[in-house]
C-alpha atoms as a PDB file:
ATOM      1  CA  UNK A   1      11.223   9.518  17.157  1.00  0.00           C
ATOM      2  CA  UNK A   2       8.153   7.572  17.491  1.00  0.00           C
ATOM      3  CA  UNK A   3       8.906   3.939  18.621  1.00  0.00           C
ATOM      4  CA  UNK A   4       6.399   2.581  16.065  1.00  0.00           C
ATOM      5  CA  UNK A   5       8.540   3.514  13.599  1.00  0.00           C
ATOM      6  CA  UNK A   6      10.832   0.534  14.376  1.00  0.00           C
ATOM      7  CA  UNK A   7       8.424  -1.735  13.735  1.00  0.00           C
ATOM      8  CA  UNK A   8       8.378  -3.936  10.941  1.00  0.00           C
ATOM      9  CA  UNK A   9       4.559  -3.937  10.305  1.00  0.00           C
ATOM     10  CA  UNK A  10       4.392  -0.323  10.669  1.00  0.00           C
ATOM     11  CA  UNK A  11       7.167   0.061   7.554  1.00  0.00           C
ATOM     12  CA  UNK A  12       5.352  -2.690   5.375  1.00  0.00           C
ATOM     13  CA  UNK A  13       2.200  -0.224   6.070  1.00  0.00           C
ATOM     14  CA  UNK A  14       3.785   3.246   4.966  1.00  0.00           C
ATOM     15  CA  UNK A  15       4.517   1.131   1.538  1.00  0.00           C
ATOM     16  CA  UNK A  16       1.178  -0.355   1.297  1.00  0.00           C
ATOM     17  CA  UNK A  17       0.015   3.229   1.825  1.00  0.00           C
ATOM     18  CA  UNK A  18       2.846   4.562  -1.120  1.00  0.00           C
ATOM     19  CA  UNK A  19       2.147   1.989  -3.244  1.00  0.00           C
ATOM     20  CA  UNK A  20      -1.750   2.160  -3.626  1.00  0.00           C
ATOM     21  CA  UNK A  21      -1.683   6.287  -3.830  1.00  0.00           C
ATOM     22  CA  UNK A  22       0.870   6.058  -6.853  1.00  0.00           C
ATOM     23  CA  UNK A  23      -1.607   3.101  -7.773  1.00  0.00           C
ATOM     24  CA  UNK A  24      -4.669   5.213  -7.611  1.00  0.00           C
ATOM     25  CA  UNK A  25      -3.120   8.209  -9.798  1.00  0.00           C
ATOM     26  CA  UNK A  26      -1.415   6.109 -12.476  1.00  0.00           C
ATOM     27  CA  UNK A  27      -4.549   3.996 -13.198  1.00  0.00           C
ATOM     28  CA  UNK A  28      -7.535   4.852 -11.141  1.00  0.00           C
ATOM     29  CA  UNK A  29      -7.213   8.160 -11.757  1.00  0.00           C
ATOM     30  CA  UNK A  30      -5.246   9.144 -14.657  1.00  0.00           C
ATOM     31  CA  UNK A  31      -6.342   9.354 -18.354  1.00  0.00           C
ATOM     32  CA  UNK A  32      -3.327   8.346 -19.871  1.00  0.00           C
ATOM     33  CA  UNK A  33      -3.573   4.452 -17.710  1.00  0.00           C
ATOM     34  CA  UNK A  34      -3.870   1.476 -20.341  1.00  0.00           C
ATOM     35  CA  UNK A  35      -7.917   1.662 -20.219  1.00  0.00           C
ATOM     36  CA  UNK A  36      -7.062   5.579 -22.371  1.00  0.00           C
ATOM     37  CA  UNK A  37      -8.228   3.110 -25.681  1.00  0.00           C
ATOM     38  CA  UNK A  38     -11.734   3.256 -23.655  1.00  0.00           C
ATOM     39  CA  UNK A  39     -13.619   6.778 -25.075  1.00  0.00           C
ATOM     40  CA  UNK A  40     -15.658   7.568 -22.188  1.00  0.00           C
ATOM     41  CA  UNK A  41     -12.818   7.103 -19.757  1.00  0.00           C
ATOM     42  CA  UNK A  42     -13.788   9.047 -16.469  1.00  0.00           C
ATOM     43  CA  UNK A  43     -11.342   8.725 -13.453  1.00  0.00           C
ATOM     44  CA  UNK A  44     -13.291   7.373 -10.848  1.00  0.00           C
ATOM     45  CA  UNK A  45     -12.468   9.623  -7.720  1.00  0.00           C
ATOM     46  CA  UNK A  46     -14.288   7.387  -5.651  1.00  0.00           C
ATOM     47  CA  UNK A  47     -13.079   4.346  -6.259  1.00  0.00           C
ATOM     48  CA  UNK A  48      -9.181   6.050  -5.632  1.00  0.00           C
ATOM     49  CA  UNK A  49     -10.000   7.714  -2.518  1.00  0.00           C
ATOM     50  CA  UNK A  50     -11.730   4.658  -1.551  1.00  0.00           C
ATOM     51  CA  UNK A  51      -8.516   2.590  -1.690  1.00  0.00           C
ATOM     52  CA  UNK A  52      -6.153   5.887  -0.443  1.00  0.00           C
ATOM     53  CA  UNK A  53      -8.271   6.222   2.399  1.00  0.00           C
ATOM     54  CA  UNK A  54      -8.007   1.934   3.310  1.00  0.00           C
ATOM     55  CA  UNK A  55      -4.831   1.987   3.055  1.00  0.00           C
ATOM     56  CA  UNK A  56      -4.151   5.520   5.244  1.00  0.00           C
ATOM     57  CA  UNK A  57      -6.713   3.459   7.822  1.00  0.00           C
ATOM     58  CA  UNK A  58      -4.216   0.505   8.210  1.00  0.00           C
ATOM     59  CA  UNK A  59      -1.341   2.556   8.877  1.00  0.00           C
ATOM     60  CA  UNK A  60      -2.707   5.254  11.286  1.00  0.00           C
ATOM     61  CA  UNK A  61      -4.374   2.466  13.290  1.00  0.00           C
ATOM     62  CA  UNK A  62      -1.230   0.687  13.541  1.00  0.00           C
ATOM     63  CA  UNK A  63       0.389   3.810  15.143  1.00  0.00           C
ATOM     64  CA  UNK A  64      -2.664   4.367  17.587  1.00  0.00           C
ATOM     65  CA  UNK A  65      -3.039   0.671  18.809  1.00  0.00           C
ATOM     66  CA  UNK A  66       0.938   0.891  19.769  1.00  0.00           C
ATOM     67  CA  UNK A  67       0.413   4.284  21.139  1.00  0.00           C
ATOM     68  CA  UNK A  68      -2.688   2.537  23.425  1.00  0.00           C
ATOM     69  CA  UNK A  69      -0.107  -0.367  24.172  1.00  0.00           C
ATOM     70  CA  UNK A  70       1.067   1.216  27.500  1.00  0.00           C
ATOM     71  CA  UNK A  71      -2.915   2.041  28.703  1.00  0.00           C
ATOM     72  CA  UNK A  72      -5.347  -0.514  26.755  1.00  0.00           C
ATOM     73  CA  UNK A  73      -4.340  -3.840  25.754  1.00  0.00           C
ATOM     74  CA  UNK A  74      -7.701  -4.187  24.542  1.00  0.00           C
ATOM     75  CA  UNK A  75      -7.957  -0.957  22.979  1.00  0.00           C
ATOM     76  CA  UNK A  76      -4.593  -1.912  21.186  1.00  0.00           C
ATOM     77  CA  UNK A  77      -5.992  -5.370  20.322  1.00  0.00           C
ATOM     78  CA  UNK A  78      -8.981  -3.796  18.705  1.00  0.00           C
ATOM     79  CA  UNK A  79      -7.380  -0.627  16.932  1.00  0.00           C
ATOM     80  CA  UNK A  80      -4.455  -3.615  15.335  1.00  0.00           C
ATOM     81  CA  UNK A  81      -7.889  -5.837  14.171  1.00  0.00           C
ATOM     82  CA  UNK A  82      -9.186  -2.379  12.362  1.00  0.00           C
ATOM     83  CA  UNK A  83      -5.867  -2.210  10.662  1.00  0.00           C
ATOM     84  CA  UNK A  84      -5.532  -5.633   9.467  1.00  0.00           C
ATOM     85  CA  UNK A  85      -9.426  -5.106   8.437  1.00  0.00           C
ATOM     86  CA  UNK A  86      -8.680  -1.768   6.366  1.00  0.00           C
ATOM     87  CA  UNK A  87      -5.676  -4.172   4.731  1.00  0.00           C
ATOM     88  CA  UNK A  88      -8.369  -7.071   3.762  1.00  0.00           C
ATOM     89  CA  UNK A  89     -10.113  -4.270   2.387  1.00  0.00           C
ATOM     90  CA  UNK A  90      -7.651  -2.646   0.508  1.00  0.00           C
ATOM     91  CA  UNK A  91      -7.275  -6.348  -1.198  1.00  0.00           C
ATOM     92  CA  UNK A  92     -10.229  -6.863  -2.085  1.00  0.00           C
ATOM     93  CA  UNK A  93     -10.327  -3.618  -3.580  1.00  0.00           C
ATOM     94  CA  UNK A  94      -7.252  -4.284  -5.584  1.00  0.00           C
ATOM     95  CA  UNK A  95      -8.206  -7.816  -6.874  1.00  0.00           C
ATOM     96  CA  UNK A  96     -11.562  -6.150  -7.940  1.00  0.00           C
ATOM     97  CA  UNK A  97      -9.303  -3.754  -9.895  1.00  0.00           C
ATOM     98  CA  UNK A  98      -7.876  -6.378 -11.686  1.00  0.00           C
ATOM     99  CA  UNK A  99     -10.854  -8.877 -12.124  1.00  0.00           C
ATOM    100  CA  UNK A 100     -12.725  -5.689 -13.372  1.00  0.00           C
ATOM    101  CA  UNK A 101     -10.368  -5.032 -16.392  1.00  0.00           C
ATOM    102  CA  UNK A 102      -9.448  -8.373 -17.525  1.00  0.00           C
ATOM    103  CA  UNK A 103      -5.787  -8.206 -16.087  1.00  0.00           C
ATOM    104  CA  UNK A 104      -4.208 -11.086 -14.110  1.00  0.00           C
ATOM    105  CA  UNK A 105      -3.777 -11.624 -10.499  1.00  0.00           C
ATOM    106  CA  UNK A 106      -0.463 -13.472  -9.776  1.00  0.00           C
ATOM    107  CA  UNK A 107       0.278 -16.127  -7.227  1.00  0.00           C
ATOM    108  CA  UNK A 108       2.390 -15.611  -4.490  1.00  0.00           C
ATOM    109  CA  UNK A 109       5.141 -18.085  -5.669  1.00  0.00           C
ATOM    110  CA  UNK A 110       5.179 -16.263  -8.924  1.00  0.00           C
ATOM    111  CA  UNK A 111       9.084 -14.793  -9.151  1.00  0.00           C
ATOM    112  CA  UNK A 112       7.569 -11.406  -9.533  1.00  0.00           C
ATOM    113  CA  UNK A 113       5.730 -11.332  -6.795  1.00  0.00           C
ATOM    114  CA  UNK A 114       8.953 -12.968  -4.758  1.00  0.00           C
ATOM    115  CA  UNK A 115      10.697 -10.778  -6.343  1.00  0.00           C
ATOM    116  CA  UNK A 116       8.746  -7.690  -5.327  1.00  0.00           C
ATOM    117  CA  UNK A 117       8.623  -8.846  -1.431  1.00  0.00           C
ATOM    118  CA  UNK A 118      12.343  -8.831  -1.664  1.00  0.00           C
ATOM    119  CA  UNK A 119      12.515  -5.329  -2.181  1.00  0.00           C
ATOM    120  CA  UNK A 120      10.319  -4.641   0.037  1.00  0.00           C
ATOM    121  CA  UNK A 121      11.663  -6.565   2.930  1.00  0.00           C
ATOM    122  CA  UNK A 122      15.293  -4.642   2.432  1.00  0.00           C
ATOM    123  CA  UNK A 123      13.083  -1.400   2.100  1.00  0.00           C
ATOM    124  CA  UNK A 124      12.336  -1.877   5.236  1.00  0.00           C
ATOM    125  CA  UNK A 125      15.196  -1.577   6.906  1.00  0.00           C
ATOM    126  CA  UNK A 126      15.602   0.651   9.569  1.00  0.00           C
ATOM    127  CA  UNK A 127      18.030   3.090   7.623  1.00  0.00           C
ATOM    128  CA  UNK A 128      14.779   3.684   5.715  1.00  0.00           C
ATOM    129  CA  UNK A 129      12.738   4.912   8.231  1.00  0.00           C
ATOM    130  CA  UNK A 130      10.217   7.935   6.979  1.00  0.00           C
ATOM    131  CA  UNK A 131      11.835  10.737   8.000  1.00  0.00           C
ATOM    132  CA  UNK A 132      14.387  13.123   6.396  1.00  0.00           C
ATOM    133  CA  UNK A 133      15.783  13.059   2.437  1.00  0.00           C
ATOM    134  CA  UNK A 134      16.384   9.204   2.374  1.00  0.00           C
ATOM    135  CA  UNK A 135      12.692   8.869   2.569  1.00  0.00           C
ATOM    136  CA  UNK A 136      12.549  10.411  -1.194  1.00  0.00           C
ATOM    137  CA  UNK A 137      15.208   7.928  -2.392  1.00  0.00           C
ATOM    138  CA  UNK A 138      13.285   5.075  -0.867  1.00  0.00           C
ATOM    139  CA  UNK A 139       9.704   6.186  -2.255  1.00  0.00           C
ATOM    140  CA  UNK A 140      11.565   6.311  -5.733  1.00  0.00           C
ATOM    141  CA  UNK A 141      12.914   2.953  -5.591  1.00  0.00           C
ATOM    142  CA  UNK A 142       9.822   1.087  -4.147  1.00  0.00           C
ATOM    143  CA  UNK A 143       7.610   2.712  -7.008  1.00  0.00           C
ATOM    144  CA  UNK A 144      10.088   1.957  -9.557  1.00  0.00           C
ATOM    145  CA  UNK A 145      10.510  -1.334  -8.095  1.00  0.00           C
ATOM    146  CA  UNK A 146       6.529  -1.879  -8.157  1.00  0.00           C
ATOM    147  CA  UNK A 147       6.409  -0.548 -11.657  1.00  0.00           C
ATOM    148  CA  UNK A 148       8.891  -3.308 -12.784  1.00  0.00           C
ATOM    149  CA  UNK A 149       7.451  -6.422 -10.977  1.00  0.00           C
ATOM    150  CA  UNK A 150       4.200  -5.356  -9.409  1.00  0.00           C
ATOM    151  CA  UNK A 151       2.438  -3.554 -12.250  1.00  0.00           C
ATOM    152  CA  UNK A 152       0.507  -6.127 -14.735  1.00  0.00           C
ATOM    153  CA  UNK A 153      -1.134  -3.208 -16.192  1.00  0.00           C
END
């Protein structure tokens, strides 16, 4: 198995990634999203693979700046400062969401936000790594868990 696997920024960024696909179909994408009561609705493709494609970005460079580790410090450097970058991105892109359709953006201290991060952080375990079955289980319960304290929509 790949070593970057074990790494806790690597696991944080395969939920990231999760998280903003089922993001993108549920209300980017999808008709039946809270802004249905809007009659010229039109899923806006580009906008979702925008934010798909930021958050892919983050977690495939994370993977090739560890696998440059051995040959490249600076290559790795460089390849970990895309990822974060694609991340910032992906932010912005998500608080734009938000701003856009009159929908709040909570705090960090807020308890469902802290709430949320706990999940997260005991998703990301290493019994949960990506591979096999339990990777099924553990999609369900972090997009159930985002639907109860992440989703303000």
């Amino acid at each position: 198995m790949n070593k970057v696997k074990y790494l806790l920024t690597y696991r944080y960024a395969e939920i990231i990634h999760d998280l903003t696909v089922e993001f993108t179909k549920k209300y980017v994408l999808s008709p039946l999203s809270n802004l249905r009561y809007l009659s010229n609705f039109k899923p806006d493709y580009r906008q979702a693979d925008q934010m798909n494609q930021a958050a892919r970005s983050g977690k495939q460079n994370i993977v090739e700046g560890i696998g440059q580790s051995q040959t490249s410090k600076s290559g790795e450097i460089k390849l970990l400062g895309v990822a974060k970058a694609s991340f910032e991105e992906l932010l912005m892109d998500f608080e734009d969401y938000l701003r856009q359709h009159s929908l709040e953006i909570y705090p960090k201290t807020d308890p469902k936000i802290t709430a949320f991060r706990q999940t997260a952080f005991r998703l990301s375990h290493l019994s949960n790594l990506s591979s096999g079955p339990a990777n099924k289980s553990r999609y369900r319960e972090v997009c159930k868990n985002w639907r109860t304290y992440g989703a303000v929509i």
